[in-house]
Protein backbone atom coordinates (compact mmCIF):
# COMPACT_ATOMS: atom_id res chain seq x y z
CA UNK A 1 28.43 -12.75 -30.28
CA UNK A 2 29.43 -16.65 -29.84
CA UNK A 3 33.53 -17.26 -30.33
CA UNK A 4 32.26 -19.01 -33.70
CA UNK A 5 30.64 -15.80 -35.05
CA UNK A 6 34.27 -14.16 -36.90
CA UNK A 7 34.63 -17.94 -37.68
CA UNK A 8 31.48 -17.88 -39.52
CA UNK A 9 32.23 -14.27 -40.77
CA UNK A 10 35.87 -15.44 -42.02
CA UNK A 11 33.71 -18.85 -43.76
CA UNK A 12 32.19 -16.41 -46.26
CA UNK A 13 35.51 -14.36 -47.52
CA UNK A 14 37.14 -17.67 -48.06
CA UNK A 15 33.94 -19.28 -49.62
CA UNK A 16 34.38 -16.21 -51.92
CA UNK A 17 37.59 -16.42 -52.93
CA UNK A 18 37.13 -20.50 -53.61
CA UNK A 19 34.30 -19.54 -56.18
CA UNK A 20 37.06 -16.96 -57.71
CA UNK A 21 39.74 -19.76 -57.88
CA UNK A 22 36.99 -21.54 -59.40
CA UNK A 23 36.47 -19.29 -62.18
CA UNK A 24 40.37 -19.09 -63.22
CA UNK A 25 40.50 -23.25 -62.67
CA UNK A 26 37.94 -22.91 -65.74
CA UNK A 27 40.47 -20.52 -67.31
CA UNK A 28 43.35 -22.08 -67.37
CA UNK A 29 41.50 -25.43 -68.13
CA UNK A 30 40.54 -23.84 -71.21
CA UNK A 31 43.64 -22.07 -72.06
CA UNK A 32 46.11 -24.34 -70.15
CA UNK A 33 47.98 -20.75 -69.39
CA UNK A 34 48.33 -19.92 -65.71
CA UNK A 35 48.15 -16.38 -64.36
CA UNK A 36 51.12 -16.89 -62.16
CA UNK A 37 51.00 -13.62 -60.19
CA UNK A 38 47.09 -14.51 -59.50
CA UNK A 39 48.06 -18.32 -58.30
CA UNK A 40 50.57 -15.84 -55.83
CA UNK A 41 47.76 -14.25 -54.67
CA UNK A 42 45.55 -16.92 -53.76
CA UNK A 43 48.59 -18.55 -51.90
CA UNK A 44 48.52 -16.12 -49.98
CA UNK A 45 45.35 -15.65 -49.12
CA UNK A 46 45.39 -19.18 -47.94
CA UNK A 47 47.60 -19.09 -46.40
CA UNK A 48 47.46 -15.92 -44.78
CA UNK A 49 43.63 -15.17 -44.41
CA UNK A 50 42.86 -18.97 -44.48
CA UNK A 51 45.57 -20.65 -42.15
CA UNK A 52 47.30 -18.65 -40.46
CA UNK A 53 44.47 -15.96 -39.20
CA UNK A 54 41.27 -18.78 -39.56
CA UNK A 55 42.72 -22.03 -38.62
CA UNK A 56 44.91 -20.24 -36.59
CA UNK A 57 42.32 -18.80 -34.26
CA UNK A 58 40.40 -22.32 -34.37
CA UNK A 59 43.42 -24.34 -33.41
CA UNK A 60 45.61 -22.30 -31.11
CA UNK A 61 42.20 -21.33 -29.41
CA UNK A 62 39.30 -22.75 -30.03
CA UNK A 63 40.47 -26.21 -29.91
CA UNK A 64 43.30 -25.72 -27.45
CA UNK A 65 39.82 -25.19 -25.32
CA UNK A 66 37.80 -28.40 -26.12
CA UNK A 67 41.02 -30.13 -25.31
CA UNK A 68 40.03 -29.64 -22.29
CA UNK A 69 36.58 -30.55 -22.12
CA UNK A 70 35.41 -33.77 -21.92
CA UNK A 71 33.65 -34.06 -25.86
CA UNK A 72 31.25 -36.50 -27.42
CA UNK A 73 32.94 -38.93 -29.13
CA UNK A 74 31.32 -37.95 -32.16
CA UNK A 75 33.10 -34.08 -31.44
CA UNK A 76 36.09 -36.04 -30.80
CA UNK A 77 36.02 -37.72 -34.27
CA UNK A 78 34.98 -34.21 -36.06
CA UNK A 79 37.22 -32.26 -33.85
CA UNK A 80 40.58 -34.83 -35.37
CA UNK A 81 39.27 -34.91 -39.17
CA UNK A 82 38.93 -31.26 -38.96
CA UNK A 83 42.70 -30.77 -37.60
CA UNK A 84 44.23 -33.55 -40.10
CA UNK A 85 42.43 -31.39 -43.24
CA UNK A 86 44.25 -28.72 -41.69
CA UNK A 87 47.31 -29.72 -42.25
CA UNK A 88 46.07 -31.15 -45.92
CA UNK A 89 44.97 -28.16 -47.25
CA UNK A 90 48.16 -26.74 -46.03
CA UNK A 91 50.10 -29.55 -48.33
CA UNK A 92 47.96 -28.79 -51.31
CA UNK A 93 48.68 -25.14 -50.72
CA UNK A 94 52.26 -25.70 -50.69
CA UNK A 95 52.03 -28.24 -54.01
CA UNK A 96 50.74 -25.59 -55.63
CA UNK A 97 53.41 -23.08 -54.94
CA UNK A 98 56.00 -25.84 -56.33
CA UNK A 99 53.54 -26.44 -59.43
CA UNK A 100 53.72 -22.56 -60.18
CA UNK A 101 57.28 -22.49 -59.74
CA UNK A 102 57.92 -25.23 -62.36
CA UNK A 103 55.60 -23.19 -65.00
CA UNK A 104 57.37 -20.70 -64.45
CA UNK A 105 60.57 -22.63 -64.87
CA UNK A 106 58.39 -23.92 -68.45
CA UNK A 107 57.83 -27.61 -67.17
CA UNK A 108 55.47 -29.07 -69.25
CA UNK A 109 53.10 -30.65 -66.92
CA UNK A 110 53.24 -28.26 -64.36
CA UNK A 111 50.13 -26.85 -65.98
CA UNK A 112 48.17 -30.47 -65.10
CA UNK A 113 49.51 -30.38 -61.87
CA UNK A 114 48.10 -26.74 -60.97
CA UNK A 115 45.25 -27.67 -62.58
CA UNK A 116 44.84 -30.63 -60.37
CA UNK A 117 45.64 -29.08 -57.61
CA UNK A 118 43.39 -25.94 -57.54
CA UNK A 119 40.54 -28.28 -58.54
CA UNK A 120 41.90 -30.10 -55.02
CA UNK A 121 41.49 -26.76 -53.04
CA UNK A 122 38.03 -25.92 -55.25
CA UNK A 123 36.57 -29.11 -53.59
CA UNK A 124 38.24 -29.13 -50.32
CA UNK A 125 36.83 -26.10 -48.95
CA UNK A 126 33.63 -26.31 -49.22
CA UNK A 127 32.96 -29.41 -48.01
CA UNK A 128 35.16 -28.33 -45.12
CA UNK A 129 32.93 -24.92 -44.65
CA UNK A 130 29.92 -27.20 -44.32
CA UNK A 131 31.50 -29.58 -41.82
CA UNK A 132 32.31 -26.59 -39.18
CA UNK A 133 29.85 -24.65 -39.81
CA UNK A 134 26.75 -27.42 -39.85
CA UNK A 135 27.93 -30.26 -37.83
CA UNK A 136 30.40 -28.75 -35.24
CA UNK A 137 30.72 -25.08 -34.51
CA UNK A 138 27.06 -24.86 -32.94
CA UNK A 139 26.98 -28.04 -30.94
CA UNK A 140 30.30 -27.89 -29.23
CA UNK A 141 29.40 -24.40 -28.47
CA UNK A 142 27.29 -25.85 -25.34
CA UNK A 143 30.87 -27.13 -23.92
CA UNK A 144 31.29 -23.62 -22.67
CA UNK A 145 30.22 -21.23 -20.32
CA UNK A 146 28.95 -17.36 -21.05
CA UNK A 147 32.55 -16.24 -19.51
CA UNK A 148 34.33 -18.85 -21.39
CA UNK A 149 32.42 -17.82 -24.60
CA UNK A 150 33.50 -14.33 -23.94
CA UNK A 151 37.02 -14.90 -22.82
CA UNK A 152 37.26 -16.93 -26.23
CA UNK A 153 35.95 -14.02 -28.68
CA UNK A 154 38.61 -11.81 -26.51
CA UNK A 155 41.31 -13.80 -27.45
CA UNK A 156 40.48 -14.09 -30.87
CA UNK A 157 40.15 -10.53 -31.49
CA UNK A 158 43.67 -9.79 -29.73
CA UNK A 159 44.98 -12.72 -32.23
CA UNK A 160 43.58 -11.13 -35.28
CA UNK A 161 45.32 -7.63 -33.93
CA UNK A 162 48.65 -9.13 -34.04
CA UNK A 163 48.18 -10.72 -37.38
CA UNK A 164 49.42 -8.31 -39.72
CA UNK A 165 52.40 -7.91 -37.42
CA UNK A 166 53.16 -11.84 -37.65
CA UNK A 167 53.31 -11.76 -41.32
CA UNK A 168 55.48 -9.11 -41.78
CA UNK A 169 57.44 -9.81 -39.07
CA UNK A 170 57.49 -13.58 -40.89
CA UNK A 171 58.70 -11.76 -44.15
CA UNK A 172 61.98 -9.71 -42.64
CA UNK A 173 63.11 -12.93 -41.13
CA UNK A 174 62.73 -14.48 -44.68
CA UNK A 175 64.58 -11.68 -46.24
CA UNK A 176 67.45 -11.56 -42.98
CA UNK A 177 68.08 -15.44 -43.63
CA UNK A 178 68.22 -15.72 -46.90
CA UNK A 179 71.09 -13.11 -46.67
CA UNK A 180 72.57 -14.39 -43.80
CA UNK A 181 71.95 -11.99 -41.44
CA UNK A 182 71.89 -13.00 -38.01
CA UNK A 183 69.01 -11.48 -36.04
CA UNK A 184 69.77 -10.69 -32.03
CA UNK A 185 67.64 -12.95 -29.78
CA UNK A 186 65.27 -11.44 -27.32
CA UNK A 187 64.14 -12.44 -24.30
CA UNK A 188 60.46 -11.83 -25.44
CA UNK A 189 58.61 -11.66 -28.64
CA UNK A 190 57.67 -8.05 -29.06
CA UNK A 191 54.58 -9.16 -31.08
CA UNK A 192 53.27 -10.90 -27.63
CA UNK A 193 53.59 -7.65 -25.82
CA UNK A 194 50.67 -6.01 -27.68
């Protein structure tokens, strides 16, 4: 299997869950009442599923690698839009968490907002999907070697392992700061070591 192949895999969850965020945009255009435990949900997902463990594995590895290889400038270009929606779908994510917060504080517009900003996410993804999967992930595929290729799904698989650990690991630090609880430094992260 090519590095891209979980990529690819991961494509399809998230294309699912965009057509299910799709439905409940409908919803709560209709109804202008937002399922705030659902909105939750697809936050995390996103973030979770979507950012941390997809974009994760194609920034901290995949394109760690083609930074060094000498690309096409037309990779380059692709390789730079594909990075700055990164971060944009990460600031739509995170407008949305602010818009949920302020329905559920009863702000009046926060309802437009979500709206607005789902729709956002609804169109985003897709067109992001095709750009990877049809115009990039293939071609720059012929920047590496069979070991490289190899070493590459290796390294993804040991980053999805350590997921679950990252998140939760993410969540006691949450719950330790906000109380004030001062966590021991170590000389190595623990989560590494697997």
């Amino acid at each position: 299997m090519l590095p891209i192949g979980p990529l690819m895999i991961e494509h399809r969850l998230i294309e699912r869950m965009i057509a299910v965020l799709k439905v409940e945009l409908e919803e709560i255009t209709k109804t202008s009442i937002v399922n705030t435990v659902f909105i939750d949900n697809v936050v995390d997902f996103i973030r979770i599923y979507a950012d941390q463990t997809h974009h994760g594995k194609e920034e901290h590895i995949l394109f760690r690698e083609l930074a060094n290889k000498n690309l096409t400038t037309e990779h380059d270009k692709i390789l730079k839009e594909l990075i700055d929606e990164h971060i944009y779908a990460r600031k739509i994510t995170g407008d949305l968490v602010e818009a949920n917060k302020l329905y559920l504080d009863g702000k009046e517009n926060a309802v437009l907002t979500i709206i607005d900003k789902i729709k956002t996410l609804v169109e985003f993804y897709p067109k992001h999907i095709e750009k990877e999967d049809n115009h990039f992930f293939l071609p720059i595929m012929e920047y590496f070697s069979k070991e490289e290729k190899d070493a590459l799904l290796d390294e993804g698989r040991i980053f999805d392992r350590k997921m679950i650990h990252r998140k939760y690991n993410q969540l006691v630090v949450k719950f330790e700061n906000k109380r004030g609880m001062l966590l021991k430094k170590s000389k190595s992260d623990w989560i590494d070591l697997m």
